[in-house]
C-alpha atoms as a PDB file:
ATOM      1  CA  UNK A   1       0.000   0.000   0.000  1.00  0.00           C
ATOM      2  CA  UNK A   2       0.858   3.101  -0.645  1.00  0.00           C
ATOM      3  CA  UNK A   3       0.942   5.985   2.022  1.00  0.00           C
ATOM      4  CA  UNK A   4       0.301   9.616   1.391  1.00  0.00           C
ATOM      5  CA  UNK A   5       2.444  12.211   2.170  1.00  0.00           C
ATOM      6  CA  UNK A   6       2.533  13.483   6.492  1.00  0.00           C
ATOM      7  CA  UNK A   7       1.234  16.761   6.874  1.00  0.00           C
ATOM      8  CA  UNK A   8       3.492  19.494   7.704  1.00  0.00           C
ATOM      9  CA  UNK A   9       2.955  22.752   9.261  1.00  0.00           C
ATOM     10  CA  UNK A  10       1.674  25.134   6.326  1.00  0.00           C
ATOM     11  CA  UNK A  11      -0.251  22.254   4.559  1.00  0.00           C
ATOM     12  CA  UNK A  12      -3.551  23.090   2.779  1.00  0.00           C
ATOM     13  CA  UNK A  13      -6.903  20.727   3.999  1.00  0.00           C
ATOM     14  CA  UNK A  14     -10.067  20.977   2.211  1.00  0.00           C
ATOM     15  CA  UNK A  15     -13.413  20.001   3.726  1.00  0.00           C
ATOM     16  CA  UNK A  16     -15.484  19.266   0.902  1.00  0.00           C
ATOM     17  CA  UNK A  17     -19.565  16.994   1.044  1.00  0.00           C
ATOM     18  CA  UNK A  18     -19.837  13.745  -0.669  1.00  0.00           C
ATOM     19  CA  UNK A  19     -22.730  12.442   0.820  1.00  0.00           C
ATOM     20  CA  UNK A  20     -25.317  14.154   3.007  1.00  0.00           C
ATOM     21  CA  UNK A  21     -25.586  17.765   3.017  1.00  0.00           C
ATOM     22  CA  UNK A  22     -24.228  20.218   5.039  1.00  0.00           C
ATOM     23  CA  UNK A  23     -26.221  24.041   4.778  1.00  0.00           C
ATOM     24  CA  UNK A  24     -25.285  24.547   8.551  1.00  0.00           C
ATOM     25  CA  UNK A  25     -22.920  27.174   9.612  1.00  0.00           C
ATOM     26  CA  UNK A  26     -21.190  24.305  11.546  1.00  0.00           C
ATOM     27  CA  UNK A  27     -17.776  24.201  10.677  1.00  0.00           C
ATOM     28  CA  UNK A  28     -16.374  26.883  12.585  1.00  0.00           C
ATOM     29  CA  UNK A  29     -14.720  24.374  15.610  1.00  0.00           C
ATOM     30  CA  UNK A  30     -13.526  21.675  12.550  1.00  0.00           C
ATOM     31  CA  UNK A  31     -11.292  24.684  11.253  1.00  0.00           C
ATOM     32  CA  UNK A  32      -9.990  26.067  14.553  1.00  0.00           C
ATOM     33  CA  UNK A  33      -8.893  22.796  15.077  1.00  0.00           C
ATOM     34  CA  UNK A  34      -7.073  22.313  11.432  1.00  0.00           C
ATOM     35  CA  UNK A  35      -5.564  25.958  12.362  1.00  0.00           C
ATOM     36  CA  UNK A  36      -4.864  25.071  15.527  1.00  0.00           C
ATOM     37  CA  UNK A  37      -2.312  22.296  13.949  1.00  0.00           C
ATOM     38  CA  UNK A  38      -0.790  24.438  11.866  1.00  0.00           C
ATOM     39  CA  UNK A  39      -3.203  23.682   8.623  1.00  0.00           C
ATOM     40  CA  UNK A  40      -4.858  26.181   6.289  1.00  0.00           C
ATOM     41  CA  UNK A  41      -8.644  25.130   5.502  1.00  0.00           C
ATOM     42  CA  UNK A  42     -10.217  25.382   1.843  1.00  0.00           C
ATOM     43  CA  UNK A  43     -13.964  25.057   1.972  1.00  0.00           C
ATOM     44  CA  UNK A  44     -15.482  23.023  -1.090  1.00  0.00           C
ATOM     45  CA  UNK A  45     -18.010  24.088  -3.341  1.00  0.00           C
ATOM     46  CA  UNK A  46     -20.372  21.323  -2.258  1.00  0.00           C
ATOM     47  CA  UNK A  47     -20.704  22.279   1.127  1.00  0.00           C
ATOM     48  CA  UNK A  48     -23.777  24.717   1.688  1.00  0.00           C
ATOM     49  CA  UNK A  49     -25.443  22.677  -1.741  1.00  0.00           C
ATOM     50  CA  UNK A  50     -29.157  21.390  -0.861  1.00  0.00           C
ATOM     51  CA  UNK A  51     -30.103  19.109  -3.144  1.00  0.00           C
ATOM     52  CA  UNK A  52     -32.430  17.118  -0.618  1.00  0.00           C
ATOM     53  CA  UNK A  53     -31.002  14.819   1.714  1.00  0.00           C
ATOM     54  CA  UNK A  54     -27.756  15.425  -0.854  1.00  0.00           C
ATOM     55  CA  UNK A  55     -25.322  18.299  -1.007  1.00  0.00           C
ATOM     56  CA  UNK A  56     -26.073  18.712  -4.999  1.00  0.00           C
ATOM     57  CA  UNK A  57     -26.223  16.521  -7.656  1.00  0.00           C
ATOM     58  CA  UNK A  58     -23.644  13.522  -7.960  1.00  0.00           C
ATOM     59  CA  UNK A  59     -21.971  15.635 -10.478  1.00  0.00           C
ATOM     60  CA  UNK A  60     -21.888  18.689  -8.479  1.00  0.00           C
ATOM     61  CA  UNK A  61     -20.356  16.378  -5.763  1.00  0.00           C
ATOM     62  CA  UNK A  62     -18.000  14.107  -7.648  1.00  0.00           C
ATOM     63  CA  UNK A  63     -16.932  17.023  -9.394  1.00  0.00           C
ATOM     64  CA  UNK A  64     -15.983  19.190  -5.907  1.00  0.00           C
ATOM     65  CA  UNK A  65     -14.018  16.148  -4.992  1.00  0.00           C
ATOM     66  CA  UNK A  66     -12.148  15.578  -8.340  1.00  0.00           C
ATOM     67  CA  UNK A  67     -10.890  19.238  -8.062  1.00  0.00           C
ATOM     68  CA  UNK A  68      -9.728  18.602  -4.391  1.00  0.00           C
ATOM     69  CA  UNK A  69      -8.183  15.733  -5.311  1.00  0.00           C
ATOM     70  CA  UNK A  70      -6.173  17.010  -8.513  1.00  0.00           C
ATOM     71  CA  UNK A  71      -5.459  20.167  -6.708  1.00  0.00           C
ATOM     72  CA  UNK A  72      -1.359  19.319  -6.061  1.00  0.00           C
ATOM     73  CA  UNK A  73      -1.523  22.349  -3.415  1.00  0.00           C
ATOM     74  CA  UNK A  74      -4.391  20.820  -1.113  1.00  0.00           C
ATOM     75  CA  UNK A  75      -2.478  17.734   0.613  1.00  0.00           C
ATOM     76  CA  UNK A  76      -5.819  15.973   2.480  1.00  0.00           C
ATOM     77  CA  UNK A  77      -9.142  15.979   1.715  1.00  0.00           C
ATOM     78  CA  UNK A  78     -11.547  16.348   4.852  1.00  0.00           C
ATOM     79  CA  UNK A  79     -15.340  14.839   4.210  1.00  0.00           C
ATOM     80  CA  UNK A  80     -17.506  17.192   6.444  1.00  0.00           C
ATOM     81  CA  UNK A  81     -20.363  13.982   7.144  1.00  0.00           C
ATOM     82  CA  UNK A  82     -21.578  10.789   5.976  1.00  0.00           C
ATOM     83  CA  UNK A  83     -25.153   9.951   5.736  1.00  0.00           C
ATOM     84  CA  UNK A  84     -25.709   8.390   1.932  1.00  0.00           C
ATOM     85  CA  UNK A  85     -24.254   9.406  -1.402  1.00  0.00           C
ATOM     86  CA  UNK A  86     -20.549   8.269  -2.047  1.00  0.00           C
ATOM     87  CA  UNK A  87     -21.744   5.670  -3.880  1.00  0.00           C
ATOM     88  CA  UNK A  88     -23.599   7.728  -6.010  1.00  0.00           C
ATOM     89  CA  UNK A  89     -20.729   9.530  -6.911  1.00  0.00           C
ATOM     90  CA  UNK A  90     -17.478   7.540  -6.918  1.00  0.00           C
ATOM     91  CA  UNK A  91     -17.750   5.880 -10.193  1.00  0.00           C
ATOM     92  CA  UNK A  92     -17.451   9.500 -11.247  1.00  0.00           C
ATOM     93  CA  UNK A  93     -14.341   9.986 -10.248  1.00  0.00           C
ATOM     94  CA  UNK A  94     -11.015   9.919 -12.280  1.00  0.00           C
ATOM     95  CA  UNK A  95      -8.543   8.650  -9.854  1.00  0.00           C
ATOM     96  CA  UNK A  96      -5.423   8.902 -11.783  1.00  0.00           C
ATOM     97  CA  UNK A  97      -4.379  12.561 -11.098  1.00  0.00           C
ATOM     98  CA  UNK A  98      -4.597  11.049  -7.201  1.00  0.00           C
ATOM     99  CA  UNK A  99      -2.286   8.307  -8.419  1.00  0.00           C
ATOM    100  CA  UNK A 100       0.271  10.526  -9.287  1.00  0.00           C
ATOM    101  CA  UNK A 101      -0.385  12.629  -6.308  1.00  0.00           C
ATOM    102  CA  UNK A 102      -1.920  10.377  -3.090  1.00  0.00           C
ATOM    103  CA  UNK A 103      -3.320  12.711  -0.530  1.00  0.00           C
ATOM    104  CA  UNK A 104      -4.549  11.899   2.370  1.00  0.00           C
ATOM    105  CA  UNK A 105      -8.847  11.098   2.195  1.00  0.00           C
ATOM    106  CA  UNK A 106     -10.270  11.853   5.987  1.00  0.00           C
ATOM    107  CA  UNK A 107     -13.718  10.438   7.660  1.00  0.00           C
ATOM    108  CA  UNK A 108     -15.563   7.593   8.575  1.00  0.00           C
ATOM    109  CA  UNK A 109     -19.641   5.582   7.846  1.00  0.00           C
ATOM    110  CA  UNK A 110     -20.782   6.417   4.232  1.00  0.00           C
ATOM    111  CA  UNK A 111     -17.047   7.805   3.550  1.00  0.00           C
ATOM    112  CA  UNK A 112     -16.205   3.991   3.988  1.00  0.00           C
ATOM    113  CA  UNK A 113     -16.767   3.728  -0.161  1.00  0.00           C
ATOM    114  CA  UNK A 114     -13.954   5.790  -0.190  1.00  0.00           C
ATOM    115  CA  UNK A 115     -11.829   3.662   2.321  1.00  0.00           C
ATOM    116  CA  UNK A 116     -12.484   0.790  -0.155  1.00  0.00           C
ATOM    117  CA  UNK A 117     -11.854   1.995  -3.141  1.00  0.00           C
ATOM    118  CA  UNK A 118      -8.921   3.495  -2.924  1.00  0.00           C
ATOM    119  CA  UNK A 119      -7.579   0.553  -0.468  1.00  0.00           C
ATOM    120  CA  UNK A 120      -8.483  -1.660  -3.674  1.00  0.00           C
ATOM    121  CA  UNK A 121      -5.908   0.520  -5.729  1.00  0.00           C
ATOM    122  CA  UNK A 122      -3.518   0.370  -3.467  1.00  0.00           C
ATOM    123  CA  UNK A 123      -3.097   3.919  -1.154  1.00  0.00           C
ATOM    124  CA  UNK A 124      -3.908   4.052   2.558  1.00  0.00           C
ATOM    125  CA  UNK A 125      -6.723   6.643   3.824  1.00  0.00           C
ATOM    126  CA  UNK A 126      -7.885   7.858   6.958  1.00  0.00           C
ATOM    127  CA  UNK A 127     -10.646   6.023   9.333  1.00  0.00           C
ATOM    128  CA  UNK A 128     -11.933   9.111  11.597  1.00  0.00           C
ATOM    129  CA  UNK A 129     -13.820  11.709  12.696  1.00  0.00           C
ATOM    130  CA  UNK A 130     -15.100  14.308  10.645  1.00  0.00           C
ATOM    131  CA  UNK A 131     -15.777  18.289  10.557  1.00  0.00           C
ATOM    132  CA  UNK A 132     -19.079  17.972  11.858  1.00  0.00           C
ATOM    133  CA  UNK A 133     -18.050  15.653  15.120  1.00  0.00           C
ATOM    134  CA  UNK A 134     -15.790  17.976  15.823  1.00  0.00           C
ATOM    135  CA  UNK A 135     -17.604  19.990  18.339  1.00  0.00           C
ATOM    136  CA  UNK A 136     -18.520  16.848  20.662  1.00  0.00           C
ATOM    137  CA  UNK A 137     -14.984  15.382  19.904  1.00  0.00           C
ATOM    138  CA  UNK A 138     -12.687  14.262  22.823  1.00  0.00           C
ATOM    139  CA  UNK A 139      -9.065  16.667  22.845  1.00  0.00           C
ATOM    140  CA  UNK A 140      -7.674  12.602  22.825  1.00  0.00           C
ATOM    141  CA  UNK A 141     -10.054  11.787  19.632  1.00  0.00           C
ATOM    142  CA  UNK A 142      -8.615  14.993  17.818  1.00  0.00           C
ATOM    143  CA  UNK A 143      -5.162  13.924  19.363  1.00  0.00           C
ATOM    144  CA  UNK A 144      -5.151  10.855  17.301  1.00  0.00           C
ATOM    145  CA  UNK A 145      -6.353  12.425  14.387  1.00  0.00           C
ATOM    146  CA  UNK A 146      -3.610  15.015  14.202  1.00  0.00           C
ATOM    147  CA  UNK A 147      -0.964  11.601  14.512  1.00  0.00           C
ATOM    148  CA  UNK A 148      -2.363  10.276  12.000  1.00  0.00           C
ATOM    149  CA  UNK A 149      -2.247  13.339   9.697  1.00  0.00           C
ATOM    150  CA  UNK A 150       1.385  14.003  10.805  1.00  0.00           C
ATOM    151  CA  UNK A 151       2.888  10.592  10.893  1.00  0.00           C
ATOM    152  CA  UNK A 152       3.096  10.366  14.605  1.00  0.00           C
ATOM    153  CA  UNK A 153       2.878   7.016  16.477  1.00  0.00           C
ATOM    154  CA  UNK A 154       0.070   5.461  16.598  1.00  0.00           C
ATOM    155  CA  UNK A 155      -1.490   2.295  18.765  1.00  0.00           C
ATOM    156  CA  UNK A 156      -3.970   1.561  21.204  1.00  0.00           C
ATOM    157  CA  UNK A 157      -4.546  -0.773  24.315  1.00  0.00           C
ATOM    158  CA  UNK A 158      -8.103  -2.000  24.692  1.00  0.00           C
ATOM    159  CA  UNK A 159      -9.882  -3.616  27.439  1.00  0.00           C
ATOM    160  CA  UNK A 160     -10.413  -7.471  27.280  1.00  0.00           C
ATOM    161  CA  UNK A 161     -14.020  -8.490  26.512  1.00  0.00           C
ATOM    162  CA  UNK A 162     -15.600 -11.895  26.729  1.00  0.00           C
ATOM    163  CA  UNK A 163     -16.041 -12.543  23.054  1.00  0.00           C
ATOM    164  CA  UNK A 164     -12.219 -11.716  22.635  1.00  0.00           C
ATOM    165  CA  UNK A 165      -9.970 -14.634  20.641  1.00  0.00           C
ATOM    166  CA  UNK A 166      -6.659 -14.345  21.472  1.00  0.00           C
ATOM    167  CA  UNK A 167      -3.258 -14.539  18.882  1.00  0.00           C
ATOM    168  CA  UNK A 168      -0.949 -12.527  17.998  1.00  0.00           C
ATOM    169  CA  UNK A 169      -1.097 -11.276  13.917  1.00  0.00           C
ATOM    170  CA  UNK A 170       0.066  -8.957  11.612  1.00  0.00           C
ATOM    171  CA  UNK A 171      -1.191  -7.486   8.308  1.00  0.00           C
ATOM    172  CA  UNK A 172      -3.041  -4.939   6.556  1.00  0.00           C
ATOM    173  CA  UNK A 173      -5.657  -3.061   8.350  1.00  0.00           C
ATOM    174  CA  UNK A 174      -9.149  -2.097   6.227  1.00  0.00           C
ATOM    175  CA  UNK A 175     -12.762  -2.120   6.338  1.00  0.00           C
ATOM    176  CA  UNK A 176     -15.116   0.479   7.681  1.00  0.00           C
ATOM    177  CA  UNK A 177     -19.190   0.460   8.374  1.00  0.00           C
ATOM    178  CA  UNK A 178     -20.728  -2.890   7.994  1.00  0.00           C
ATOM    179  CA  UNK A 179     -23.598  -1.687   5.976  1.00  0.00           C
ATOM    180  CA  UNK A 180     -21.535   0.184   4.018  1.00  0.00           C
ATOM    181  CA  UNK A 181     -19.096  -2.485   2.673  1.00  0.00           C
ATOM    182  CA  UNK A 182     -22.531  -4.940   2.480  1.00  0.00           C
ATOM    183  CA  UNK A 183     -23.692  -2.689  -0.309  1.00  0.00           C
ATOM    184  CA  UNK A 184     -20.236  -2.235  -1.587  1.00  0.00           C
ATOM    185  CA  UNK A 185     -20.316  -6.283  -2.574  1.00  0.00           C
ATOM    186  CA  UNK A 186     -20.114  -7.402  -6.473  1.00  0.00           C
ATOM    187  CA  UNK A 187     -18.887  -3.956  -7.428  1.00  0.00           C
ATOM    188  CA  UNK A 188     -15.275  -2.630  -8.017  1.00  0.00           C
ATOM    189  CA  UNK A 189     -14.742  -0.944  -4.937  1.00  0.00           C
ATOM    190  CA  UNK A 190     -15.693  -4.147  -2.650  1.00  0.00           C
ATOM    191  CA  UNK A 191     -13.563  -4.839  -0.215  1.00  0.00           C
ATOM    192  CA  UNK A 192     -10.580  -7.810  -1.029  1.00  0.00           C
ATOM    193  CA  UNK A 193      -9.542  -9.316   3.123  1.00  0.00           C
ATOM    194  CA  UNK A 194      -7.544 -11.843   1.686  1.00  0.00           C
ATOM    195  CA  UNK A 195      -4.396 -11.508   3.835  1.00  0.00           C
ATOM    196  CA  UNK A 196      -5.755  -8.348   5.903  1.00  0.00           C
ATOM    197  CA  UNK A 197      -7.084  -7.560   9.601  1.00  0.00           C
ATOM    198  CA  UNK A 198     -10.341  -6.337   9.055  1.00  0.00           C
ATOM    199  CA  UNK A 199     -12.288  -4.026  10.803  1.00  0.00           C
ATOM    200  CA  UNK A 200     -16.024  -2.913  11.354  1.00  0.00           C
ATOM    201  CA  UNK A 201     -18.566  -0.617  12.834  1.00  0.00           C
ATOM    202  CA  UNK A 202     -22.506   0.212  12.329  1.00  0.00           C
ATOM    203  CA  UNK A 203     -25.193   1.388  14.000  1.00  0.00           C
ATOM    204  CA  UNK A 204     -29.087   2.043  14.054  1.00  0.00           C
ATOM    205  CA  UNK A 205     -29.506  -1.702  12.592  1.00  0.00           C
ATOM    206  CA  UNK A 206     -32.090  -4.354  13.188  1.00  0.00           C
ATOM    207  CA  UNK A 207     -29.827  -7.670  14.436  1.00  0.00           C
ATOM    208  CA  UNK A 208     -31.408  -9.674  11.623  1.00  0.00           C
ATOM    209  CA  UNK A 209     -30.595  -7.466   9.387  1.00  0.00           C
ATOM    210  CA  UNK A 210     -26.569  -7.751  11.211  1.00  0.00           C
ATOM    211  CA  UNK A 211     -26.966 -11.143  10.877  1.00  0.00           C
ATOM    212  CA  UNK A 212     -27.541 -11.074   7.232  1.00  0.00           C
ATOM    213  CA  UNK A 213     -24.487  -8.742   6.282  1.00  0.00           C
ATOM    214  CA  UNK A 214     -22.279 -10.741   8.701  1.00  0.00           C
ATOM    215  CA  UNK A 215     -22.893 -14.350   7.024  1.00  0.00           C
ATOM    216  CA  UNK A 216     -23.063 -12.661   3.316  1.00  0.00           C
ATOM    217  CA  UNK A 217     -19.376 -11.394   4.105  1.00  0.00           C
ATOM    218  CA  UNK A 218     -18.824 -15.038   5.643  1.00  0.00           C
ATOM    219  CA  UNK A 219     -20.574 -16.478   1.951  1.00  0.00           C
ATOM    220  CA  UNK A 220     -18.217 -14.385  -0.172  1.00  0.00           C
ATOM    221  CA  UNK A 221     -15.008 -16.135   1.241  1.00  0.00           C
ATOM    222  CA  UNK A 222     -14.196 -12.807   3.514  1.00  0.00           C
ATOM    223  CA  UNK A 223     -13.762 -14.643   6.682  1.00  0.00           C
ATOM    224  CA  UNK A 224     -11.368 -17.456   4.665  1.00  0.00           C
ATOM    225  CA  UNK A 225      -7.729 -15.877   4.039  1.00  0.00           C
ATOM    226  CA  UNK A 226      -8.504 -12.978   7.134  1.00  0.00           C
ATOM    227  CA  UNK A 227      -5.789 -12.610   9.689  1.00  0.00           C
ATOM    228  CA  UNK A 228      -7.972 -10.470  12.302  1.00  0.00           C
ATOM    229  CA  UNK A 229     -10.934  -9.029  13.941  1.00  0.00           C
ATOM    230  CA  UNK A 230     -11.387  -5.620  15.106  1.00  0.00           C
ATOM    231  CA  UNK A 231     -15.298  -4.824  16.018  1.00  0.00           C
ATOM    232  CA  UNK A 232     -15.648  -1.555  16.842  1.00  0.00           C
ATOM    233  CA  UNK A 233     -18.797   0.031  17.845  1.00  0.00           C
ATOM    234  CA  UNK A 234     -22.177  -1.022  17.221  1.00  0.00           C
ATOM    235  CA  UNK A 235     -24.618   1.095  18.176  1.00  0.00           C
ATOM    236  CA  UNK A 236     -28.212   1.763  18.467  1.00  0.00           C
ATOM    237  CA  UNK A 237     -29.284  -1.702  17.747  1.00  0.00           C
ATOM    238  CA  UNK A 238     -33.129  -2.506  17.087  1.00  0.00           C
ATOM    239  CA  UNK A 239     -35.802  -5.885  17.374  1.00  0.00           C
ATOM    240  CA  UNK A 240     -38.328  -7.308  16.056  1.00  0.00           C
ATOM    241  CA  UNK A 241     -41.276  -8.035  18.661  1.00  0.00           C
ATOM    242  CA  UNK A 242     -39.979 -11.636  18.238  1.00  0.00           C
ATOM    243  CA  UNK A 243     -36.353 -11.116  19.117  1.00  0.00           C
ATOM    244  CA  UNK A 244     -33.299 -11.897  17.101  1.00  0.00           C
ATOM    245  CA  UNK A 245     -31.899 -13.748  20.566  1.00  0.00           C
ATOM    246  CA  UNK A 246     -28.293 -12.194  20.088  1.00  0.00           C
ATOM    247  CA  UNK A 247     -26.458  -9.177  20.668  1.00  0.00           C
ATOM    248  CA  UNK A 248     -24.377  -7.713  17.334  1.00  0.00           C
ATOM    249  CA  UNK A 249     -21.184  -9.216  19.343  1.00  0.00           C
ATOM    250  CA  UNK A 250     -22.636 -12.378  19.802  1.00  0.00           C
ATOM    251  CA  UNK A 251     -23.772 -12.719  16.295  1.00  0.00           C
ATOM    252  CA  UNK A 252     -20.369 -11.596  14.631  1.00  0.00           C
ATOM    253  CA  UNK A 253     -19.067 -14.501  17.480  1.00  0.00           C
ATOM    254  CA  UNK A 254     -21.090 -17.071  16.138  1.00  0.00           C
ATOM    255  CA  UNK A 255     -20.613 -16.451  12.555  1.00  0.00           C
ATOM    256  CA  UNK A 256     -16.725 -16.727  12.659  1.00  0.00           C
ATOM    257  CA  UNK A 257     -16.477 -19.027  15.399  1.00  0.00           C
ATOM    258  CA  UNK A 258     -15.513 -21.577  13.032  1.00  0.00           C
ATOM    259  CA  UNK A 259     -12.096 -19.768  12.178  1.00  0.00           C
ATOM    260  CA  UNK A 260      -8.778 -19.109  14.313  1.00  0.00           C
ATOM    261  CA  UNK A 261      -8.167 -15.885  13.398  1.00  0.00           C
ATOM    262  CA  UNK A 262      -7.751 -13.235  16.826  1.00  0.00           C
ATOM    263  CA  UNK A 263     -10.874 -10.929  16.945  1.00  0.00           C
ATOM    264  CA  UNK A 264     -11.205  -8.274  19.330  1.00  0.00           C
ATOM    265  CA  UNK A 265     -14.388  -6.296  20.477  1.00  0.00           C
ATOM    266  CA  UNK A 266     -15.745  -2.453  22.189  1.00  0.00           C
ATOM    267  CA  UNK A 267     -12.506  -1.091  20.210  1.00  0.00           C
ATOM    268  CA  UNK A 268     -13.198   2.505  20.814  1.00  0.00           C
ATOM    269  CA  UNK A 269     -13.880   3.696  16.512  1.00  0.00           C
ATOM    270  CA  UNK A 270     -17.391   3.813  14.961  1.00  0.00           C
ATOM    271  CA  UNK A 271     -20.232   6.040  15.477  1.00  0.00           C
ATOM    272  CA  UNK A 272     -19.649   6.975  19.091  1.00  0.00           C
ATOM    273  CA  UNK A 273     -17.541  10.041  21.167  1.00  0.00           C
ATOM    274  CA  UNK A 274     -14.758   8.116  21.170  1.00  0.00           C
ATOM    275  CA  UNK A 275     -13.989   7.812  17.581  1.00  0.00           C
ATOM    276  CA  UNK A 276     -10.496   6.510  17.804  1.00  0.00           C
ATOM    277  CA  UNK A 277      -8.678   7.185  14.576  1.00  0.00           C
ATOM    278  CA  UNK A 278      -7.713   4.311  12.304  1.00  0.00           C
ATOM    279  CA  UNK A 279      -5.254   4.264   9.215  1.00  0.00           C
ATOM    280  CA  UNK A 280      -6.899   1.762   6.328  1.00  0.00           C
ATOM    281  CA  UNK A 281      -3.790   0.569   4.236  1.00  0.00           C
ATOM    282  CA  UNK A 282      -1.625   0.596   6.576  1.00  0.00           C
ATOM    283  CA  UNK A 283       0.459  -2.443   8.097  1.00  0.00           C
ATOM    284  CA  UNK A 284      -0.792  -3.242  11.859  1.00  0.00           C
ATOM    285  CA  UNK A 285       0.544  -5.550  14.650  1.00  0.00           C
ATOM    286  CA  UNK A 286      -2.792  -6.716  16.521  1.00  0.00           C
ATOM    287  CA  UNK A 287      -2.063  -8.526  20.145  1.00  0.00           C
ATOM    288  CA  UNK A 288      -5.444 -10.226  21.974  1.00  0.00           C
ATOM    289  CA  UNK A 289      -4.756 -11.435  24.680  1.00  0.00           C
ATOM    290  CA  UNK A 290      -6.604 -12.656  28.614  1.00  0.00           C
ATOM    291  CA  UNK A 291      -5.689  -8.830  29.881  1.00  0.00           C
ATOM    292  CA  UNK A 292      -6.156  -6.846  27.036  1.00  0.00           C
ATOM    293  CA  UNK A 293      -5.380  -6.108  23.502  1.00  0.00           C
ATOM    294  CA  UNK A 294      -2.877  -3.851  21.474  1.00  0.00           C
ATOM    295  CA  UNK A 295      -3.385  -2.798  18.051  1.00  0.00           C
ATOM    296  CA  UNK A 296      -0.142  -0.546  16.861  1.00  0.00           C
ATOM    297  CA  UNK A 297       0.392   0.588  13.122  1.00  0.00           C
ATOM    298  CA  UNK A 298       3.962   0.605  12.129  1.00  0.00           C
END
């Protein structure tokens, strides 16, 4: 995989809408923090569009992004929110300015079609908050942001949970929201975990409906060649009156039971306040163990 560039003091970050709109005069806090590092902040033309639940047309969005991206004097593109609409708009896109020219692509939920796509050709992209969580953001959420920008360090000790597996693995670290990558299958940007430590999140699902995304990843040979598990947050779970009978742990736990792969669960990334950041693409030690567990990038 290829990594983009560190930031530096100076660098140029534009916050641009690929999904959901954003007509909210919300961004002030997601820019003091960018300045704050040391960043200057271009403001896309998508954000402020209202096209309804979309900021603009497809066009109008992939076309905002393509600019960012072949722009060689913004170095990381910043999606302001997620929602629904990459998808829409990626097969757009004409990556091979980008190719030339890897930046760093920033957020997290519907921005996962990014995550995937690019992983798929080969560059490394950023798994974490996003201009509009800024606000209600941790100073250690932001913290590992800014690392990951900058090329700083980067690991995390977690907790042991009861559905842990211990081992001890290394290997390429992707994935993203669950629903997401479900709807990503059979297309170009699906997501290959032949080899890789995968990771995922969701939220505001019905379990079935878990259960169903969770054994068609199982179905398409996913679970076969993966070297690891990391379950993040999942979130707002809903029932049927007759219940599913499992939590979302316990049915990811039951699903790849079968394999001896290390998984770990609760890591603190997802749809939550603690939105740990996460670099996609990059090479990842992952340690579960009785006491706890360590995931450090290289």
């Amino acid at each position: 995989m290829i990594t983009p560039p560190n930031l530096k003091k100076g660098d140029t970050i534009a916050i641009v809408a690929t999904a959901r709109k954003n007509i909210d005069d919300n961004l002030k806090p997601a820019i003091d923090l960018a300045k704050k590092w040391g960043l200057e902040v271009v403001i896309g033309k998508s954000i402020g569009l209202d096209n309804n639940q979309l900021a603009g047309t497809d066009e109008q969005r992939a076309s905002d992004f393509q600019e960012m991206i072949d722009n060689p004097n913004i170095h990381a593109v910043w999606c302001v929110r997620g929602g629904y609409g990459t998808a829409r708009m990626i097969d757009l896109v004409d990556f091979s300015k980008f190719k030339n020219n890897p930046k760093w692509i920033v957020g997290f939920s519907d921005v996962t079609v990014l995550h995937s796509h690019l992983n798929n050709l080969g560059f490394a992209t950023i798994h974490g908050i996003m201009p509009v969580n800024v606000e209600k953001a941790s100073p250690e959420v932001e913290e590992t942001l800014r690392k990951a920008l900058f090329g700083e360090p980067l690991s995390y000790i977690v907790p042991c949970e009861n559905e842990n597996k211990s081992g001890n693995v290394e290997g390429i670290l992707i994935g993203g929201n669950l629903s997401i990558l479900y709807s990503l299958m059979g297309s170009k940007s699906q997501i290959d975990c032949k080899g890789k430590i995968l990771f995922l999140e969701d939220l505001d699902e019905y379990l079935y409906h878990i259960d169903r995304m969770i054994l068609s990843l199982k179905r398409c040979g996913c679970f076969d060649d993966l070297k690891g598990l990391v379950v993040g947050s999942f979130i707002k779970m809903h029932d049927n009156d007759i219940p599913w009978g499992k939590t979302a742990y316990q049915i990811i736990a039951d699903i790849t039971k079968k394999y001896d792969f290390p998984v770990v669960y609760n890591f603190p990334s997802g749809h939550i306040h603690d939105n740990r950041t996460l670099i996609f693409g990059k090479k990842v030690s992952l340690d579960v163990n009785d006491n706890y567990s360590i995931l450090k990038f290289d």
